[in-house]
Protein backbone atom coordinates (compact mmCIF):
# COMPACT_ATOMS: atom_id res chain seq x y z
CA UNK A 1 -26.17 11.23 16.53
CA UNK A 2 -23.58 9.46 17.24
CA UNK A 3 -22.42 5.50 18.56
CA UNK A 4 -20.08 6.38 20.53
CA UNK A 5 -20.55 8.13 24.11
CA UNK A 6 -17.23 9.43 25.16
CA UNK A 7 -16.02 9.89 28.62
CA UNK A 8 -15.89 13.15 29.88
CA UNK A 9 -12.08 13.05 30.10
CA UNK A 10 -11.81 12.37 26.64
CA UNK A 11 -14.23 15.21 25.43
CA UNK A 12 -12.09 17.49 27.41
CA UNK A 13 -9.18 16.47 26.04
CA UNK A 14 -10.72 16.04 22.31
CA UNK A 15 -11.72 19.95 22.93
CA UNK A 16 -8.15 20.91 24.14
CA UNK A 17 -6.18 19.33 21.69
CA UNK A 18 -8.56 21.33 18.78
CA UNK A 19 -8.74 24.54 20.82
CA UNK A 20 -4.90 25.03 19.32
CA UNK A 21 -4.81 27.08 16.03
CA UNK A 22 -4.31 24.60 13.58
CA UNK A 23 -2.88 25.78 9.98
CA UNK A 24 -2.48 24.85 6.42
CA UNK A 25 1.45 23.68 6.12
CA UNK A 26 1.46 22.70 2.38
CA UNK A 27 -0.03 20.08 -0.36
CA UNK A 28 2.50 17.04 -1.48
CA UNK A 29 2.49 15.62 -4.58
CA UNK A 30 5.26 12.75 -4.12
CA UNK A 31 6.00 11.27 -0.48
CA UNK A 32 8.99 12.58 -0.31
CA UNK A 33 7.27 15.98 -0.13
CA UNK A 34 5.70 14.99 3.09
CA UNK A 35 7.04 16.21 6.76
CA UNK A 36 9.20 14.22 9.32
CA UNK A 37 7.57 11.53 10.49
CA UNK A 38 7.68 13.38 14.01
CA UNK A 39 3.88 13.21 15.20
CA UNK A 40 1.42 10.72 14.81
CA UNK A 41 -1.09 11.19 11.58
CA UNK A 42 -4.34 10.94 11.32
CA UNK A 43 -6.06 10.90 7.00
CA UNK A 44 -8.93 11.82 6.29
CA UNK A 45 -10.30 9.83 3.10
CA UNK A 46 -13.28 9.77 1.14
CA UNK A 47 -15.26 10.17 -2.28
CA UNK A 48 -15.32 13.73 -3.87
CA UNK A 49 -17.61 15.72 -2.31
CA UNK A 50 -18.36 13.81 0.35
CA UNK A 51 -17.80 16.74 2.84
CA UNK A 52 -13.89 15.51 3.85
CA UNK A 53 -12.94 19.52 3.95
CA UNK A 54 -15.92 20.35 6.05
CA UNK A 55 -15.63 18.03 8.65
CA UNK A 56 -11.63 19.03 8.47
CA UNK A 57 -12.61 22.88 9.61
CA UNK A 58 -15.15 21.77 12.06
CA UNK A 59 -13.25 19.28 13.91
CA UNK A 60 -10.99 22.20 13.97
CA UNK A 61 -13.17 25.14 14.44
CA UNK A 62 -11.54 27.05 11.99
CA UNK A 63 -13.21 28.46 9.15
CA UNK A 64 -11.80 28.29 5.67
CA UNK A 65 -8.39 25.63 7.26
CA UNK A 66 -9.71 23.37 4.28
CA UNK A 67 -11.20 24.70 0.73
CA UNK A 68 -14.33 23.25 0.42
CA UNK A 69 -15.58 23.46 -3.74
CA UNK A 70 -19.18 21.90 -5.05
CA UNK A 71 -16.38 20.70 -8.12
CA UNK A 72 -15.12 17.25 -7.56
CA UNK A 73 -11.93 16.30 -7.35
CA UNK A 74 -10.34 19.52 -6.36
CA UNK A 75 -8.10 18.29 -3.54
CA UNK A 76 -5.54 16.58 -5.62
CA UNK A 77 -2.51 16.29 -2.98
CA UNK A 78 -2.10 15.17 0.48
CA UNK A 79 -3.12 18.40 2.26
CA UNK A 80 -1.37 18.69 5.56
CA UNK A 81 -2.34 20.26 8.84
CA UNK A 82 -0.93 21.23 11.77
CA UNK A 83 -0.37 23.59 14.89
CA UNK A 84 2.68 24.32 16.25
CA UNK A 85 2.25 22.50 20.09
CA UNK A 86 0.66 19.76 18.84
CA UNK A 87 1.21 16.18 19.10
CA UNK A 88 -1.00 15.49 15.70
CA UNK A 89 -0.59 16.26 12.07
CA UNK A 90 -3.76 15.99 9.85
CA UNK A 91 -3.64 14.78 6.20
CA UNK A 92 -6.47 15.55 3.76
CA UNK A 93 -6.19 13.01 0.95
CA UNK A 94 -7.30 13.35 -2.51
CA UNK A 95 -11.07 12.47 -3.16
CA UNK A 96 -11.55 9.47 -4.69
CA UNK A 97 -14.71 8.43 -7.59
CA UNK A 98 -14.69 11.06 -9.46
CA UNK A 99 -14.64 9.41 -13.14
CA UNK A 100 -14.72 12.56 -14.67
CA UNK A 101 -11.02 13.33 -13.58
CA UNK A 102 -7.34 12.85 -16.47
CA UNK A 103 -6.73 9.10 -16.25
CA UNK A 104 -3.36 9.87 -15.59
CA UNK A 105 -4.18 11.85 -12.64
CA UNK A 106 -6.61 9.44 -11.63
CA UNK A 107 -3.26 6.82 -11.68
CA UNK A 108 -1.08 9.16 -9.81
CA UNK A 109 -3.67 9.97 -7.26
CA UNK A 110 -4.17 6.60 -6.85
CA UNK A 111 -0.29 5.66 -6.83
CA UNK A 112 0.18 8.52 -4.24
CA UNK A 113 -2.42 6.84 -1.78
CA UNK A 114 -1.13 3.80 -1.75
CA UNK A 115 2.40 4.57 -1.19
CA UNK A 116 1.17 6.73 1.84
CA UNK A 117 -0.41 4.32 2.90
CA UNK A 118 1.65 1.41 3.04
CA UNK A 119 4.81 3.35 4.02
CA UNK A 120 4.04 5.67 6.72
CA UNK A 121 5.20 4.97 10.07
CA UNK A 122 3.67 7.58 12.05
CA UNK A 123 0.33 6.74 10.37
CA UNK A 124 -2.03 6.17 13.44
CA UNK A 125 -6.01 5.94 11.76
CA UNK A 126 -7.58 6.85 9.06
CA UNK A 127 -11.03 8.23 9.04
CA UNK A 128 -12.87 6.98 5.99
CA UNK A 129 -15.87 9.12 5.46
CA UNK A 130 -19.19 8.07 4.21
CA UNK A 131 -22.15 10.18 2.80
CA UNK A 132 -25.16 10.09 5.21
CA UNK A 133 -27.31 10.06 2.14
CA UNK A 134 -26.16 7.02 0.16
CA UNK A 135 -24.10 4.38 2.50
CA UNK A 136 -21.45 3.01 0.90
CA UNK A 137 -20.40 2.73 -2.48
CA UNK A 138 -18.18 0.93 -4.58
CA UNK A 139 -15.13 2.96 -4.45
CA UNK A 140 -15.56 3.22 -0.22
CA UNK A 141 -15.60 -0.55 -0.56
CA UNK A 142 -12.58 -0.65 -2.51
CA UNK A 143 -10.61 1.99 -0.19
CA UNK A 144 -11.73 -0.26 2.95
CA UNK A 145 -10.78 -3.38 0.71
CA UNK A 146 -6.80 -1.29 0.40
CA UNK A 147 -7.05 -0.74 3.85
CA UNK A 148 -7.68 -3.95 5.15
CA UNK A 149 -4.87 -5.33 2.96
CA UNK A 150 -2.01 -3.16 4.06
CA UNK A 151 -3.56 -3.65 8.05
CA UNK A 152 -4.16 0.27 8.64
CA UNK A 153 -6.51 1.20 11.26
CA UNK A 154 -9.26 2.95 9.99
CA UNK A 155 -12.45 4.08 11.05
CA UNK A 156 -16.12 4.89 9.02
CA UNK A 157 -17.23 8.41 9.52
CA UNK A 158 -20.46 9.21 8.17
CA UNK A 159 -20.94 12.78 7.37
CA UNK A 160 -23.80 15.19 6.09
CA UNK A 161 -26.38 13.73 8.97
CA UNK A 162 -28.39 16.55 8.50
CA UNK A 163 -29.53 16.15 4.59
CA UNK A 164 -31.66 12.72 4.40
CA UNK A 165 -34.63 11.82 6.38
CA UNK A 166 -33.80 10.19 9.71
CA UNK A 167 -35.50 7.47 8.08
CA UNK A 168 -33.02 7.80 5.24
CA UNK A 169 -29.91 8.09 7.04
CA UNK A 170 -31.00 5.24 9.39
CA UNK A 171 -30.50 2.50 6.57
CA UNK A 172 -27.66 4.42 5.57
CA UNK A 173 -25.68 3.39 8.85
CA UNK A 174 -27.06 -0.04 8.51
CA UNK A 175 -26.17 -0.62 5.54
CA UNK A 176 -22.50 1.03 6.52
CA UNK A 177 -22.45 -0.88 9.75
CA UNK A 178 -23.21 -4.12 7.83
CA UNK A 179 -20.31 -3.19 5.69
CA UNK A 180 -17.49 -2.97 8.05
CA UNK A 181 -18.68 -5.78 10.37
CA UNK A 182 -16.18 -8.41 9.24
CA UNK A 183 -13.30 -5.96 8.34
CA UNK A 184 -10.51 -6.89 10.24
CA UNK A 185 -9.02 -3.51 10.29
CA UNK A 186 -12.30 -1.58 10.81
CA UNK A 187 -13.03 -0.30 14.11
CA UNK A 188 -16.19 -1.27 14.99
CA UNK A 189 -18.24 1.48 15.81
CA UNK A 190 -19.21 4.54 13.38
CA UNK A 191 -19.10 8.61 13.99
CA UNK A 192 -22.41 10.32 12.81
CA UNK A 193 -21.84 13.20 11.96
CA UNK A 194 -23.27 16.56 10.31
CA UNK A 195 -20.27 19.73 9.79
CA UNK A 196 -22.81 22.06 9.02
CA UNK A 197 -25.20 21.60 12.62
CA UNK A 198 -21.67 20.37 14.56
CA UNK A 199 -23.14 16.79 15.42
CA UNK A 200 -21.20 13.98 16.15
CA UNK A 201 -17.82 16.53 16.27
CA UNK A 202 -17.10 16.61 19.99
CA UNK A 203 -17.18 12.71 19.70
CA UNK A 204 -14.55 12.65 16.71
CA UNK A 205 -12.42 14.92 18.50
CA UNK A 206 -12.86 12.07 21.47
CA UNK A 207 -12.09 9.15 19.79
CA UNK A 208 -8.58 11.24 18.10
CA UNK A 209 -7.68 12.12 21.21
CA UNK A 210 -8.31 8.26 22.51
CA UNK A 211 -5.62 7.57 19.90
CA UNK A 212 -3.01 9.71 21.34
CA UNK A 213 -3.38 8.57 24.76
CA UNK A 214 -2.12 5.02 23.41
């Protein structure tokens, strides 16, 4: 399912660096909440419900690491993850779209975000994740727009594989592909994956553990 065909090295070392028990640390609400800057950091963003928790406790094999809810907008921190021996911290961020939300939570979401991103060393990618059903949508364009502007390396995850036709999900990574073809801080190629069947997880393990090797 997915673009990318990993070397074996990699997958091995994708599947070792996830084989450690990775745990819940705590939820920040201001950046000065967040750790040392002592690890390189990987974020996870996307829309509400867009299956960012999911993917979290399958790329991690631990059930339950990351609440999943059917209600939007219930991760309203930056969620961080970690295990003890290893070289990587993990940062859920707050799901974005979801109009229903305070205003003023809305603002300080969106205030929180930006100051991550724009002032976090240690920082190395951030996966922005895409529903397999729809493509993208205004808000992902808007994240990738923020993204581009403050020159942070992200790259387009698409998630829930399994739910639309293949027919379905094929013009959804066109029209994603499309989208992030001109991005200067885009990497080029997309992860397909499904948390539910385990598709395209190996590879996103992979590709984190490329990042850590540079």
């Amino acid at each position: 399912m997915a673009d990318l065909a990993p070397a074996d090295n990699l997958l091995e070392a994708g599947r070792l660096l996830f084989a450690r028990p990775f745990v819940f640390i705590k939820g920040c609400v201001r950046i000065d909440d967040l750790p040392p800057m002592d690890r390189l950091e990987i974020a996870f963003a996307g829309r509400s419900n867009v299956g960012k928790s999911s993917l979290i406790n399958a790329l991690t094999g631990t059930t339950g690491l990351a609440r999943t809810s059917n209600t939007p907008g219930r991760t309203q921190e930056l969620n961080i993850f970690e295990a003890a021996d290893a070289p990587l911290r993990i940062v859920d961020m707050p799901g974005y779209g979801f109009a229903q939300a305070p205003k003023p939570k809305v603002e300080a979401w969106t205030r929180l975000i930006h100051a991550y991103l724009t002032g976090r060393a240690t920082l190395r990618r951030v996966y922005v994740l895409i529903d397999g059903r729809h493509g993208p949508r205004g808000n992902d364009i808007s994240v990738m727009n923020e993204l581009d502007k403050a020159a942070v390396s992200y790259q387009v995850v698409v998630t829930k594989a399994d739910k639309p036709s293949r027919g379905d999900l094929q013009k959804a990574i066109a029209a994603t592909r499309a989208g992030i073809a001109k991005r200067p801080a885009a990497h080029p190629e997309l992860v397909v994956t499904s948390s539910e069947k385990g598709e395209g997880i190996e590879t996103l393990r992979a590709e984190i553990a490329r990042l850590l090797e540079h």
